[in-house]
Protein backbone atom coordinates (compact mmCIF):
# COMPACT_ATOMS: atom_id res chain seq x y z
CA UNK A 1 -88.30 -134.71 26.58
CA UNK A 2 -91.80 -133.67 26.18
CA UNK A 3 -94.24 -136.48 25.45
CA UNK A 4 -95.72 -135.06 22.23
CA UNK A 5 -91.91 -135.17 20.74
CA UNK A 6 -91.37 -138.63 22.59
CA UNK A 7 -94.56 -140.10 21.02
CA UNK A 8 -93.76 -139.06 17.23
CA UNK A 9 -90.23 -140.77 17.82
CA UNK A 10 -92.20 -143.96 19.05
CA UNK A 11 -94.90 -144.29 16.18
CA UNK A 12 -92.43 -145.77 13.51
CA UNK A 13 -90.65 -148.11 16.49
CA UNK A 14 -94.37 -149.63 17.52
CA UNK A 15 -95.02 -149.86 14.13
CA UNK A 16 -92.02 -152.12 13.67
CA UNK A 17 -93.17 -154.34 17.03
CA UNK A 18 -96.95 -154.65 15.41
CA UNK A 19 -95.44 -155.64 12.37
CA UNK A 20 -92.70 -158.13 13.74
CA UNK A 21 -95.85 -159.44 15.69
CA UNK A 22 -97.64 -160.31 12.88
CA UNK A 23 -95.10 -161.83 10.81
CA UNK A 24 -94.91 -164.55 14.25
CA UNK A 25 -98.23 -164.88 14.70
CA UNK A 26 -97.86 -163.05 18.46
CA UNK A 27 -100.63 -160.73 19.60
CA UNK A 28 -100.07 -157.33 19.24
CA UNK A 29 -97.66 -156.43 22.07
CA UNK A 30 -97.72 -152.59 21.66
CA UNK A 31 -101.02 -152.85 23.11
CA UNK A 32 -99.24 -152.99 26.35
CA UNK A 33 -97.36 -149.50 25.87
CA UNK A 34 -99.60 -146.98 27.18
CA UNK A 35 -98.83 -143.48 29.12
CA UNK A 36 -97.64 -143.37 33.04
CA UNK A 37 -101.05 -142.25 33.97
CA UNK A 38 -102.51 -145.33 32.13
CA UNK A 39 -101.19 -148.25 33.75
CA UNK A 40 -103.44 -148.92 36.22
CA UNK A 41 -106.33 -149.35 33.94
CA UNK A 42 -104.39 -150.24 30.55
CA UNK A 43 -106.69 -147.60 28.60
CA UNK A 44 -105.71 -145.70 25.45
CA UNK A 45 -107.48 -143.00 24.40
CA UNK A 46 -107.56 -139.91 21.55
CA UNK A 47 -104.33 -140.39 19.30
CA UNK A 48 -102.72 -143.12 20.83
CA UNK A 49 -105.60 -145.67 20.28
CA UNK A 50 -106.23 -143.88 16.98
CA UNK A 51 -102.42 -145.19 16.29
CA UNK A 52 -102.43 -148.52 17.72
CA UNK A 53 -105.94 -149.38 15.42
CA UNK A 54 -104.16 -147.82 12.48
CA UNK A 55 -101.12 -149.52 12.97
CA UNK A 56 -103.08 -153.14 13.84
CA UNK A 57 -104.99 -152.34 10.36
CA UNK A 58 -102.14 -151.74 8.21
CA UNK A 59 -100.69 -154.76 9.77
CA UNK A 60 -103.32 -156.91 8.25
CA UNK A 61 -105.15 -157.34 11.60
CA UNK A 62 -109.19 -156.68 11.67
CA UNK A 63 -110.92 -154.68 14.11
CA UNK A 64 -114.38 -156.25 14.12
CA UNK A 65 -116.96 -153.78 14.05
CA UNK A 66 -114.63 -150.92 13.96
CA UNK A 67 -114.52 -151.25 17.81
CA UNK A 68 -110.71 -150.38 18.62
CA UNK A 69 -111.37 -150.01 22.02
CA UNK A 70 -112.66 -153.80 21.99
CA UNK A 71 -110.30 -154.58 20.26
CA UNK A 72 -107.43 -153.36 22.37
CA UNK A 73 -108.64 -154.88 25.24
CA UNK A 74 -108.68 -158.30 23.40
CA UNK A 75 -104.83 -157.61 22.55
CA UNK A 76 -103.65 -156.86 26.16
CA UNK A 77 -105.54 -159.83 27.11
CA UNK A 78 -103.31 -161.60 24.20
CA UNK A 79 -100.33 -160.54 25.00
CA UNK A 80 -100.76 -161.00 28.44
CA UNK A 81 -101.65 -164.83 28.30
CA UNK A 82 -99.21 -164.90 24.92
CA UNK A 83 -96.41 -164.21 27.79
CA UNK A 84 -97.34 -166.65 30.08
CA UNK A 85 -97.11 -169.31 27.62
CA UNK A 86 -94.02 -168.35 26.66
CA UNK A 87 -92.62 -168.19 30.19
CA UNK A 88 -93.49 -171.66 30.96
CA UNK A 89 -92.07 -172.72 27.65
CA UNK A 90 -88.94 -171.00 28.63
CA UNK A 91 -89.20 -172.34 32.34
CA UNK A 92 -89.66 -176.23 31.03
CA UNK A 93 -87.48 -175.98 28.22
């Protein structure tokens, strides 16, 4: 399937993850979805960081001085440290 078709079947499903997020108090973990050619650097750019700040916004979340790209990079950081936590919570459970 072409990405452009892929992505608009995504939006509502990230959505639900930034929202589900919130309501636990995670980070944001769609921050961590980004396109093949992205991994490597974690980057989102045009309409997919356009989403992820709308999406963060409507979620209640604050993007301090409008800087989503900041603020992205804060959120992977998040996540990523989020998960570690929560394997060693699992691992000395």
């Amino acid at each position: 399937m072409p990405w452009n078709a892929a992505r608009r079947r995504m939006d509502p499903h990230l959505f639900h993850l930034c929202r589900r997020a919130t309501e636990h108090g995670w980070p944001l973990l769609s921050a961590i979805v980004v396109d093949k050619r992205s991994v490597p650097h974690g980057a989102m750019r045009g309409r997919p960081l356009i989403g992820f700040a709308r999406a963060a916004e409507r979620c209640g979340r604050i993007i301090p001085d409008g800087d989503a790209v900041a603020f992205l990079a804060a959120e992977q950081r998040r996540v990523f440290e989020w998960a570690e936590k929560e394997r060693g919570h699992v691992l000395h459970a």
